[in-house]
C-alpha atoms as a PDB file:
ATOM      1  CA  UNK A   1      96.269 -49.520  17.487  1.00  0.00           C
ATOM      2  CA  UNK A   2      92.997 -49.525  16.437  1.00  0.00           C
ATOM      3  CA  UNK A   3      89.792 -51.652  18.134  1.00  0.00           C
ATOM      4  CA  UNK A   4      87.457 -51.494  15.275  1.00  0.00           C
ATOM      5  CA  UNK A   5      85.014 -54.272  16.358  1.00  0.00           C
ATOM      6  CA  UNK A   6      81.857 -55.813  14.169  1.00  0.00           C
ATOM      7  CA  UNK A   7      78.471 -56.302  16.087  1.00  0.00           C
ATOM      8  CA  UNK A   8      75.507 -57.910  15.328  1.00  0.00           C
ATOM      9  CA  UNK A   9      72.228 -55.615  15.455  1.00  0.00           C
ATOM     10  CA  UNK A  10      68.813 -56.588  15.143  1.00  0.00           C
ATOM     11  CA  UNK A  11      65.597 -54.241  14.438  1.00  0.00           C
ATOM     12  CA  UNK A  12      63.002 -56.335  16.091  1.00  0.00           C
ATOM     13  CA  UNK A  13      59.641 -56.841  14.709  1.00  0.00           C
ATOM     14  CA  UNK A  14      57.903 -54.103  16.841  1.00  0.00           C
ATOM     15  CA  UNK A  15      59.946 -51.684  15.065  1.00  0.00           C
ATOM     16  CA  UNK A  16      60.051 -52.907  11.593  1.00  0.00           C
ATOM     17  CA  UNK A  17      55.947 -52.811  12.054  1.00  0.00           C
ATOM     18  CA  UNK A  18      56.113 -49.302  12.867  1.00  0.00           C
ATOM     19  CA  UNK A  19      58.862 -48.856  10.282  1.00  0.00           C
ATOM     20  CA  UNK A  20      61.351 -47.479  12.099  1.00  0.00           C
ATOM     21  CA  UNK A  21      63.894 -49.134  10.157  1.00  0.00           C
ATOM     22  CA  UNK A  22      65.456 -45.796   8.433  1.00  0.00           C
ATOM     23  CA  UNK A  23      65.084 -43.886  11.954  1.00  0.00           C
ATOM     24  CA  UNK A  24      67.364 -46.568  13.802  1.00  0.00           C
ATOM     25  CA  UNK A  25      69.573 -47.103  10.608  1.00  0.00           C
ATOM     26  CA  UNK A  26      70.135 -43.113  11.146  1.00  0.00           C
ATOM     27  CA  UNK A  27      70.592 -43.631  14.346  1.00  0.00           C
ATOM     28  CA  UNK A  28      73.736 -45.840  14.220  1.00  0.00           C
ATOM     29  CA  UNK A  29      74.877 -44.106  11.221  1.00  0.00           C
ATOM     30  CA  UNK A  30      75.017 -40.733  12.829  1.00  0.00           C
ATOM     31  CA  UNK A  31      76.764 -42.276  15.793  1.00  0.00           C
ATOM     32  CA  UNK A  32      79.976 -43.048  13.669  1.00  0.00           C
ATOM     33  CA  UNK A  33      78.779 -46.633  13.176  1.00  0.00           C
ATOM     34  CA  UNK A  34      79.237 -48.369   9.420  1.00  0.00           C
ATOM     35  CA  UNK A  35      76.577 -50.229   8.221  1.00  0.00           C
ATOM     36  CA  UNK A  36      78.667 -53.476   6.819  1.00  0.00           C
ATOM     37  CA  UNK A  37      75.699 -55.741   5.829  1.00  0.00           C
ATOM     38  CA  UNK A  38      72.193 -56.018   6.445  1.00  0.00           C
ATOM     39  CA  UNK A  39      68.765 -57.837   5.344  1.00  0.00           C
ATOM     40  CA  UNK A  40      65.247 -57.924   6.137  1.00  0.00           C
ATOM     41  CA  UNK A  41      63.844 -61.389   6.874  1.00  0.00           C
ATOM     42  CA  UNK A  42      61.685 -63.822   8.982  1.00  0.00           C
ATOM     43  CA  UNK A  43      63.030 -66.391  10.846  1.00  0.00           C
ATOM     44  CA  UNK A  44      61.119 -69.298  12.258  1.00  0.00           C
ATOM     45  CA  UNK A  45      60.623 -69.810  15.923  1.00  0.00           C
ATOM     46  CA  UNK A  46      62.914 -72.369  16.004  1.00  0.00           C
ATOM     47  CA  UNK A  47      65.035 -70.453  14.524  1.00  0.00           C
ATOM     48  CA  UNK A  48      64.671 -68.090  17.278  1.00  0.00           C
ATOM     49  CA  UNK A  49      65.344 -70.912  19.199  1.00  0.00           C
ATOM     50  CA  UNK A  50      68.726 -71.592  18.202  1.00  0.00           C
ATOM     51  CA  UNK A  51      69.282 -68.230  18.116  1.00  0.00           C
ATOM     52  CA  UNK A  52      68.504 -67.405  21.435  1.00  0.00           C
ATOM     53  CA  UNK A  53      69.466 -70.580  22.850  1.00  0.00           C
ATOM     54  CA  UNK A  54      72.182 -68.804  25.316  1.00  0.00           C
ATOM     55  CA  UNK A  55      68.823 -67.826  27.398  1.00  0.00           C
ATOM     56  CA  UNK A  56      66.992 -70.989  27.446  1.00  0.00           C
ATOM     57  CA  UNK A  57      66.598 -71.711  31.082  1.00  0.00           C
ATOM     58  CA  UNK A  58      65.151 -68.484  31.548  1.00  0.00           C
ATOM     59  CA  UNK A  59      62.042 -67.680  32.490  1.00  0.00           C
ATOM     60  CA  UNK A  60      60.980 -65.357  29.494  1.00  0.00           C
ATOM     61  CA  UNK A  61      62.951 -67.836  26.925  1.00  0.00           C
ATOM     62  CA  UNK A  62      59.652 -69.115  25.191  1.00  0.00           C
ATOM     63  CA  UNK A  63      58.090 -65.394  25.137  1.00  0.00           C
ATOM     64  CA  UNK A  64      61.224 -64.076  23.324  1.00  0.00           C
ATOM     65  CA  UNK A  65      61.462 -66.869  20.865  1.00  0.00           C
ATOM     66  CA  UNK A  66      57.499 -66.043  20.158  1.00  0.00           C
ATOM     67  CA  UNK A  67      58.400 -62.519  19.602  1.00  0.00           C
ATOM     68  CA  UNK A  68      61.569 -62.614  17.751  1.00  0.00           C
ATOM     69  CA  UNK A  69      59.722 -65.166  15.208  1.00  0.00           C
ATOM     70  CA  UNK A  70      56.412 -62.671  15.012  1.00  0.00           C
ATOM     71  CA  UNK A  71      57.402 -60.939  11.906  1.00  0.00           C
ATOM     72  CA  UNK A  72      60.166 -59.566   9.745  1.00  0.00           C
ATOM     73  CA  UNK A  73      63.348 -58.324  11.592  1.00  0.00           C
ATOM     74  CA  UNK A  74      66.120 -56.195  10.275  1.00  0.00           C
ATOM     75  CA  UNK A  75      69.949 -58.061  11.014  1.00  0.00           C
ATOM     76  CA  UNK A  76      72.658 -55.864  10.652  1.00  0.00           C
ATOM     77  CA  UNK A  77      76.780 -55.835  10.964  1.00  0.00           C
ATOM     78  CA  UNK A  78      77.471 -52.932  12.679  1.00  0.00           C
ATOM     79  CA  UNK A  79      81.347 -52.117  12.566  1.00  0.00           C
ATOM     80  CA  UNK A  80      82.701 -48.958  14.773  1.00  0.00           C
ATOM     81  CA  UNK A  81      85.871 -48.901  17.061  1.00  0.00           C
ATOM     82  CA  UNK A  82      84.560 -50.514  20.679  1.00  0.00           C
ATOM     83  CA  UNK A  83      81.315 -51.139  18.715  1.00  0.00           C
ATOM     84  CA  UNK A  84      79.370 -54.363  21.401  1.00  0.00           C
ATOM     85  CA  UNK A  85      79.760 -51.366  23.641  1.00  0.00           C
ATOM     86  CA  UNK A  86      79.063 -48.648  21.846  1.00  0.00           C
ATOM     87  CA  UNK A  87      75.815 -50.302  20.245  1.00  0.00           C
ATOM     88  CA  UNK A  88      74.746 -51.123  23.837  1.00  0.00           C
ATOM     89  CA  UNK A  89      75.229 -47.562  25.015  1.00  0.00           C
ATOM     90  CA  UNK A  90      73.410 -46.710  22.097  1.00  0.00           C
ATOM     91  CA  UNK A  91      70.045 -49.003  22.777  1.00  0.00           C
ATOM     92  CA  UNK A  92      70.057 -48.453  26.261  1.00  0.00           C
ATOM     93  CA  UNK A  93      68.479 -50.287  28.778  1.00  0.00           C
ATOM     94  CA  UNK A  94      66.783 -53.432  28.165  1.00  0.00           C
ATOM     95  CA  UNK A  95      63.606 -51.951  29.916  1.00  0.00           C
ATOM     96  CA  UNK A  96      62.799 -48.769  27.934  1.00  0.00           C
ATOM     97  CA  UNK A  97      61.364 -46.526  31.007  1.00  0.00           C
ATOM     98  CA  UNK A  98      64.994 -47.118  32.572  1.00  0.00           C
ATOM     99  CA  UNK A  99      66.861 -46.418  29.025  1.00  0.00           C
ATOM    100  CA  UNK A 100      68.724 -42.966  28.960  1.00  0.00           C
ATOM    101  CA  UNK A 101      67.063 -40.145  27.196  1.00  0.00           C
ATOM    102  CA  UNK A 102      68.519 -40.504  23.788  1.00  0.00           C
ATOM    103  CA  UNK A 103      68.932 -43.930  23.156  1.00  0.00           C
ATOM    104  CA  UNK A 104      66.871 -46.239  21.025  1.00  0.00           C
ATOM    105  CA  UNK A 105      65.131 -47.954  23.658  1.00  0.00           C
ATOM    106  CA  UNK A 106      64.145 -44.673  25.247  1.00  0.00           C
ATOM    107  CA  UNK A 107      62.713 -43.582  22.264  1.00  0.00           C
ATOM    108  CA  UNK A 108      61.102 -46.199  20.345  1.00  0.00           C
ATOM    109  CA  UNK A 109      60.770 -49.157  23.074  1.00  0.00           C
ATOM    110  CA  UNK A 110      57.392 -50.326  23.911  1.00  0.00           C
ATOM    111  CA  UNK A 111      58.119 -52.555  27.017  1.00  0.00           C
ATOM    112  CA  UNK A 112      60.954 -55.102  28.048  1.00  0.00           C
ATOM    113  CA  UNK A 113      60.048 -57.646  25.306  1.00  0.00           C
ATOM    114  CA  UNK A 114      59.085 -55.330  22.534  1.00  0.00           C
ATOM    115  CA  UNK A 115      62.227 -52.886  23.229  1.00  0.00           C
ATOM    116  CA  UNK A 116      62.956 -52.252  19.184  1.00  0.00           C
ATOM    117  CA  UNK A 117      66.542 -53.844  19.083  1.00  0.00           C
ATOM    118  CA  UNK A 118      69.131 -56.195  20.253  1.00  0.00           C
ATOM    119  CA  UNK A 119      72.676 -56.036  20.042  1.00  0.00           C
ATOM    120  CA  UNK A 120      75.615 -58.689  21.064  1.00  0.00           C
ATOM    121  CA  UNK A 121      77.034 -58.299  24.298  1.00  0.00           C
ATOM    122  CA  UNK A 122      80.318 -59.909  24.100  1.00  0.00           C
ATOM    123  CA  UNK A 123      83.067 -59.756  21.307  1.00  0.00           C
ATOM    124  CA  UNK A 124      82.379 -63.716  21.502  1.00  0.00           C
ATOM    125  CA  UNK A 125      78.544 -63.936  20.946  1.00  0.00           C
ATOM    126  CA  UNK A 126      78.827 -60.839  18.144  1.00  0.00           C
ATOM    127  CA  UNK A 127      80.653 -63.491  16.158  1.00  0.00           C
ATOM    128  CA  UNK A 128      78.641 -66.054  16.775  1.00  0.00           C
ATOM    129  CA  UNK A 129      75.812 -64.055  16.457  1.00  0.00           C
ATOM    130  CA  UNK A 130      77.251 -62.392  12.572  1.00  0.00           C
ATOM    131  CA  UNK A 131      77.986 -66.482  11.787  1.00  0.00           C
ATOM    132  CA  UNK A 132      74.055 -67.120  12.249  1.00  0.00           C
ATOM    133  CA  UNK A 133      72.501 -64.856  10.057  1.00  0.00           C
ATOM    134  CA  UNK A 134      75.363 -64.119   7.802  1.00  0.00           C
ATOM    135  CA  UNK A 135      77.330 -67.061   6.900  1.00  0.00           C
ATOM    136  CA  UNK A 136      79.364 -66.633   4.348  1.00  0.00           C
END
């Protein structure tokens, strides 16, 4: 039996500025990963908001909302077998200097807020996250 999963994957504004957007594309490409959908837009920051509401009694809530909102981002449906975890293999850690050599965080994260991607960390929240930028 198969587990071909969909994730959602985001190219965050630090990256699209330095466009990076064909050098992370490759990146998931080359790691087996099919590119389903994706689009390059702005969202609003209350967009980001809603969006990111699953964090909003945390500390760096307003910061990330800020950020995600500061210019265009890249959304993506990512579909691979095991592909939440294989995505977040892929990134890496959340703060670049920890990420594994290899990843996308290791090589074009700045810091913890401006580390380059995001990806869905449950089968739950991929769907919910896919439903929010791609409704169909």
């Amino acid at each position: 039996m198969s587990n071909l999963e969909k994730t959602l994957s985001i190219i965050k504004p630090d990256a699209v500025e330095r466009n990076l957007e064909n050098e992370i594309k490759g990146m998931f490409t080359n790691n087996g990963f099919n590119i389903v959908k994706n689009k390059k837009i702005q969202i609003s920051k209350s967009e980001a908001e809603q969006f990111y509401k699953v964090h909003e009694t945390k500390p760096f809530y307003n910061d990330l909302c800020n950020y995600l909102s500061s210019g265009p981002i890249v959304v993506m449906i990512l579909e691979k077998e095991n592909a939440i975890q294989e995505n977040r293999d892929l990134m890496g850690s959340t703060k670049p200097e920890d990420a594994a050599e290899g990843t996308i965080r290791k090589k074009y994260g700045i810091s913890i807020d401006k580390n380059s991607v995001h990806g869905s960390d449950s089968l739950e929240n991929a769907k919910i996250e896919i439903n929010f930028f791609f409704k169909d």
